[in-house]
Protein backbone atom coordinates (compact mmCIF):
# COMPACT_ATOMS: atom_id res chain seq x y z
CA UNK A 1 202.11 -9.91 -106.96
CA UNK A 2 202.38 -11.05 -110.58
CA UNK A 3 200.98 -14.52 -109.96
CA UNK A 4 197.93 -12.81 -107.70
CA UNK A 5 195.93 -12.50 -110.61
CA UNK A 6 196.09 -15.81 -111.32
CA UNK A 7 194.21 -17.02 -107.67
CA UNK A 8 190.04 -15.81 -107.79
CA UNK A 9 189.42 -15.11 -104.41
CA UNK A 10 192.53 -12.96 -104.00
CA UNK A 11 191.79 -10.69 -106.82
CA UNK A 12 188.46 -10.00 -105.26
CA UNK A 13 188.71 -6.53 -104.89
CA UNK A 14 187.67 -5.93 -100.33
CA UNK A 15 187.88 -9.53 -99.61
CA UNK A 16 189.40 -10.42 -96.64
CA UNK A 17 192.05 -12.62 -94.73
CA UNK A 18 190.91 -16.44 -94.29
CA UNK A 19 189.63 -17.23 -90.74
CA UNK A 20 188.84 -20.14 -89.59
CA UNK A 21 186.65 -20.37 -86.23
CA UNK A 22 185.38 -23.79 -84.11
CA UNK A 23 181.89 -24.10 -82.14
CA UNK A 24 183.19 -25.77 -78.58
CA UNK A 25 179.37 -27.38 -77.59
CA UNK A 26 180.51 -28.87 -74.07
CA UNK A 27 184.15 -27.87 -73.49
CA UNK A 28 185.84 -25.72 -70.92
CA UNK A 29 188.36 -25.50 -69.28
CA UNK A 30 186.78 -24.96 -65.80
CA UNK A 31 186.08 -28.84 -66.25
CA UNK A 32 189.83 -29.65 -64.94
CA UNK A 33 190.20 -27.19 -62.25
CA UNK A 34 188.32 -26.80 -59.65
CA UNK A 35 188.14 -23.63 -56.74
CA UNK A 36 190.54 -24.07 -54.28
CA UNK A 37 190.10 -22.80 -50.52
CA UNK A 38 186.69 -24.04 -50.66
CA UNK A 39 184.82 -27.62 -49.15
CA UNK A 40 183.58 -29.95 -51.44
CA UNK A 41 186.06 -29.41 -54.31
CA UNK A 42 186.40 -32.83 -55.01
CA UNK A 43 182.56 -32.77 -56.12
CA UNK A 44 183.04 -29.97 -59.06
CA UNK A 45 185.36 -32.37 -60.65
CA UNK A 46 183.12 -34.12 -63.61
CA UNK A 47 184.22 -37.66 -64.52
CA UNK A 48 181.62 -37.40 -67.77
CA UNK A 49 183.71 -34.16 -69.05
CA UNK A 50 187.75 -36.20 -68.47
CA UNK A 51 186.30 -39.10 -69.74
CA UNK A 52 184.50 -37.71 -73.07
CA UNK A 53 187.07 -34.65 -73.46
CA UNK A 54 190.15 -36.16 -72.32
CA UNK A 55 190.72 -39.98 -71.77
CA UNK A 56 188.89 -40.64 -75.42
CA UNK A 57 189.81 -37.54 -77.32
CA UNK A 58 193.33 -36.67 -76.26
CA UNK A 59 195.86 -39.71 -77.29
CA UNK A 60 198.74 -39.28 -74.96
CA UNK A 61 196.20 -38.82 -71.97
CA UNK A 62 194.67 -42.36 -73.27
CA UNK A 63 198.02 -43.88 -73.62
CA UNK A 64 199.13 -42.44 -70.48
CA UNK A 65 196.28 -44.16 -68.21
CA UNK A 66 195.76 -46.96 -70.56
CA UNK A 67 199.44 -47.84 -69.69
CA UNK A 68 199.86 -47.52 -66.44
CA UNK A 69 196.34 -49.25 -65.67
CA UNK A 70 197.19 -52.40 -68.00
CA UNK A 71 200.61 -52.68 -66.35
CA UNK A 72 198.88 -52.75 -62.92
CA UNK A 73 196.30 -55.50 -63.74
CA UNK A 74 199.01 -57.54 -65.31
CA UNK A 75 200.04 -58.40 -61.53
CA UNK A 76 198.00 -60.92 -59.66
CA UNK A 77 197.42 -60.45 -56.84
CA UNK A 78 198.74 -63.01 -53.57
CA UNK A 79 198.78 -63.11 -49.94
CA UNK A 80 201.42 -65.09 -47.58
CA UNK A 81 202.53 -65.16 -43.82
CA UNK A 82 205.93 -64.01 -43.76
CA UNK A 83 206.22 -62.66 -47.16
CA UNK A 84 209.58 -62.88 -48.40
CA UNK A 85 210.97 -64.93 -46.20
CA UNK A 86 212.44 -68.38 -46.27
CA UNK A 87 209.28 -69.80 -44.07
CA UNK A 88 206.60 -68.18 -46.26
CA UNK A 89 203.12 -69.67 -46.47
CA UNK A 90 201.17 -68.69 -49.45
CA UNK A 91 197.53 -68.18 -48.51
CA UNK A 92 195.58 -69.08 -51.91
CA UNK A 93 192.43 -69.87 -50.46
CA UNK A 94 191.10 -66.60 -49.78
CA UNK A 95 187.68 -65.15 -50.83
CA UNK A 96 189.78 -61.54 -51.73
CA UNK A 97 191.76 -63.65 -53.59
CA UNK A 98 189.34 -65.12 -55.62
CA UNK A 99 187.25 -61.95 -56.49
CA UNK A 100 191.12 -59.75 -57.53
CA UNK A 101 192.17 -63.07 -59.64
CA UNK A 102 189.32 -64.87 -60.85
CA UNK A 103 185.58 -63.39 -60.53
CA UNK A 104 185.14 -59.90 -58.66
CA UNK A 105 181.20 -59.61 -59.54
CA UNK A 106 179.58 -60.76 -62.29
CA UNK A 107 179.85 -58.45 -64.96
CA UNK A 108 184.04 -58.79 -64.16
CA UNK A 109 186.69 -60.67 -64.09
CA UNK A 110 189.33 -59.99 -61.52
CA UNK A 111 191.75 -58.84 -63.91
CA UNK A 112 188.74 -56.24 -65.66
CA UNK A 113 188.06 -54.87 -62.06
CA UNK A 114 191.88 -54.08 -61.12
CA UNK A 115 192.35 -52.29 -64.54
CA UNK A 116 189.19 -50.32 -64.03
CA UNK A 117 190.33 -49.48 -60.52
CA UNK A 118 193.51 -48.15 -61.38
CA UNK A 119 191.84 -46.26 -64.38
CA UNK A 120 189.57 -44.43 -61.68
CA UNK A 121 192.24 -43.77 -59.12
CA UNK A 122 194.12 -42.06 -61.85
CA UNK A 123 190.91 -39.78 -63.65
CA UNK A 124 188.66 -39.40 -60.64
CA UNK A 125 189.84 -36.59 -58.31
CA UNK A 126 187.44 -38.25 -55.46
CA UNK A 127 189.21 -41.18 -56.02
CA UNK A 128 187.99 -44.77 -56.95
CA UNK A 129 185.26 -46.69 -54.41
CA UNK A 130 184.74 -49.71 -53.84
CA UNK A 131 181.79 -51.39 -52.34
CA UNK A 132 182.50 -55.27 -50.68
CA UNK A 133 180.02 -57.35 -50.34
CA UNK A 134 180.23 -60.14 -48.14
CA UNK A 135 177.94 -63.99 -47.41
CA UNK A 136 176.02 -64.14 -43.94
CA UNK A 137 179.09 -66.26 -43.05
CA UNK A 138 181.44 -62.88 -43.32
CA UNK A 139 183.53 -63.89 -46.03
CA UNK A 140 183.98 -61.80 -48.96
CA UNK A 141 181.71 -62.51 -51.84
CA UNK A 142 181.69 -60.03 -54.25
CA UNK A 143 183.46 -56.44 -55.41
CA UNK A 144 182.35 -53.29 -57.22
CA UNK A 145 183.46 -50.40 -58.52
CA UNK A 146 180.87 -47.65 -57.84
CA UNK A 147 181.25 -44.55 -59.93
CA UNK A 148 182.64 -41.36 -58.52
CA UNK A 149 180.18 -39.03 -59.57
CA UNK A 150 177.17 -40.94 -58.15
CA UNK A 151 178.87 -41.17 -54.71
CA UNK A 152 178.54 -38.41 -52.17
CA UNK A 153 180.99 -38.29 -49.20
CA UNK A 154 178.85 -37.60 -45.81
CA UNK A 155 180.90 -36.15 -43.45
CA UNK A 156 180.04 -36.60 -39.55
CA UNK A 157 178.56 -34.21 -37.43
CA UNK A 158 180.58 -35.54 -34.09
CA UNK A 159 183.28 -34.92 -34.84
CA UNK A 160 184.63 -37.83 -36.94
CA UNK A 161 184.87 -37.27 -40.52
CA UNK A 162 183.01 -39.89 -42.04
CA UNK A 163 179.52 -40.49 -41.79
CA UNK A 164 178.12 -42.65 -44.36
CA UNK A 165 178.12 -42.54 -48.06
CA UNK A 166 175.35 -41.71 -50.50
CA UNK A 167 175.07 -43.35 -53.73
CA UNK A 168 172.92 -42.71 -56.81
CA UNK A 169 171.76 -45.68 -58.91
CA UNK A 170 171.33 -45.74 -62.22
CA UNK A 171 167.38 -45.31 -61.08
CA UNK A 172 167.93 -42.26 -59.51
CA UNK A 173 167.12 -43.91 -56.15
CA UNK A 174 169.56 -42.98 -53.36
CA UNK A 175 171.39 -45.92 -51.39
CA UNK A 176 172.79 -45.12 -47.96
CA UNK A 177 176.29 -47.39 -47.40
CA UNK A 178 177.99 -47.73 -44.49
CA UNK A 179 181.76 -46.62 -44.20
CA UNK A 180 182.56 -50.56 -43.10
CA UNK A 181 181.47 -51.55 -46.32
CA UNK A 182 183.47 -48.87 -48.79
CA UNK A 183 187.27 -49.16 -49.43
CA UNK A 184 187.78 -45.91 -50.61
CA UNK A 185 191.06 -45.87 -52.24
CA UNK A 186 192.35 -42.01 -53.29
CA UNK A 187 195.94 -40.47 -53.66
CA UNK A 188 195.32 -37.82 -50.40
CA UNK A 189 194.99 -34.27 -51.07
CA UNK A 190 197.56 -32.02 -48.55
CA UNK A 191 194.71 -30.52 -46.79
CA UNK A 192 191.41 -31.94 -47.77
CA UNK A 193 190.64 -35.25 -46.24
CA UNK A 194 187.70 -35.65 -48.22
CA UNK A 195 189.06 -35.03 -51.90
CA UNK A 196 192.18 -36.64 -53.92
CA UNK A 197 194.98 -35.77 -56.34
CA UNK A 198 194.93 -36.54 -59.40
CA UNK A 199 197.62 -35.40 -62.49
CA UNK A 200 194.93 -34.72 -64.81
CA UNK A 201 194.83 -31.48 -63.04
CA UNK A 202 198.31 -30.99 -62.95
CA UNK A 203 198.14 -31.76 -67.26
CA UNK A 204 194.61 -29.81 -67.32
CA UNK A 205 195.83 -26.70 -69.54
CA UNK A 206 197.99 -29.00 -71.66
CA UNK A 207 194.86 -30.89 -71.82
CA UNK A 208 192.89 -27.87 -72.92
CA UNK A 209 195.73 -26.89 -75.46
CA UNK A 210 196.18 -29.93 -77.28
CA UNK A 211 192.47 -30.32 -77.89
CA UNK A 212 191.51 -26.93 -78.92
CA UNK A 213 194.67 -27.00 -81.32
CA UNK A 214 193.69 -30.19 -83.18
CA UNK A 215 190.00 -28.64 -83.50
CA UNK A 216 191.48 -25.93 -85.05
């Protein structure tokens, strides 16, 4: 009490505790759950929001996929007949081959397009699709990663549960794929064929918590 004197804006006679407050313009934490019980829950998940909020603004989630996604597209990939075995035939001349290792589509290399995969698997609660293109011939030509949030999963009205797929170009112009040509790769929800797991919403309060503390 002796030394109070000695500090201005404590000797202000009224004045208050210090607060401190933070403006949040496009965070919440709805962004990482999403309503369970309901169809279509895979769709309320926003890639835009985990990417901006999460993968580049909380370390340990970067680190986390950055990791795991580099150490994936580290490993080439190969084919053989009778892998493992003494009489195994390596198979090195295969178009799949060629776009994983080499060239995938032109904007990629093989090696960019597997760590860009695994990224997606792991943020995108749809999952990660990807569209194959092949020559008039059948083989593969080409691969592409299409992005989650522009793809719309059309389920079939006899009975199977895949239609076709909708996707949104950059245009805005809607292009209709067939199943044949999508491998869509997704770690399976327990009872929603249509929507995927993934640990960022496992991590999403955590998430939450260690961003809101460092604004603070």
């Amino acid at each position: 009490p002796a030394l109070r004197g000695l500090i201005p804006q404590l000797s202000t006679p009224g004045q208050g505790a210090e607060t401190k407050a933070v403006t949040l313009q496009t965070w919440t934490s709805s962004s990482w759950t999403s309503v369970y019980g309901t169809e279509g829950r895979a769709d309320q998940w926003d890639m835009n929001t985990v990417i901006s909020d999460g993968y580049e603004r909380v370390v340990w989630v970067w680190k986390c996929v950055e990791k795991i996604a580099a150490d994936g597209a580290r490993l080439p990939f190969a084919a053989a007949i009778n892998l493992g075995k003494e009489d195994e035939e390596r198979l090195d001349a295969q178009p799949l081959l060629r776009c994983m290792n080499r060239r995938a589509n032109p904007l990629e290399t093989g090696r960019q397009f597997r760590k860009r995969g695994f990224a997606l698997y792991l943020l995108s609660k749809k999952g990660a699709f990807v569209e194959v293109t092949k020559t008039n011939g059948g083989s593969i030509s080409r691969l592409d990663l299409l992005h989650p949030d522009r793809v719309r999963i059309v389920p079939s009205q006899r009975g199977d549960y895949l239609s076709h797929f909708e996707f949104t170009r950059a245009d805005g112009l809607v292009r209709e794929i067939d199943p044949a040509r999508v491998r869509w790769i997704r770690n399976p929800h327990p009872t929603d064929p249509y929507s995927g797991v993934t640990p960022l919403e496992a991590a999403g309060v955590s998430v939450d918590l260690d961003l809101l503390a460092r604004l603070y």
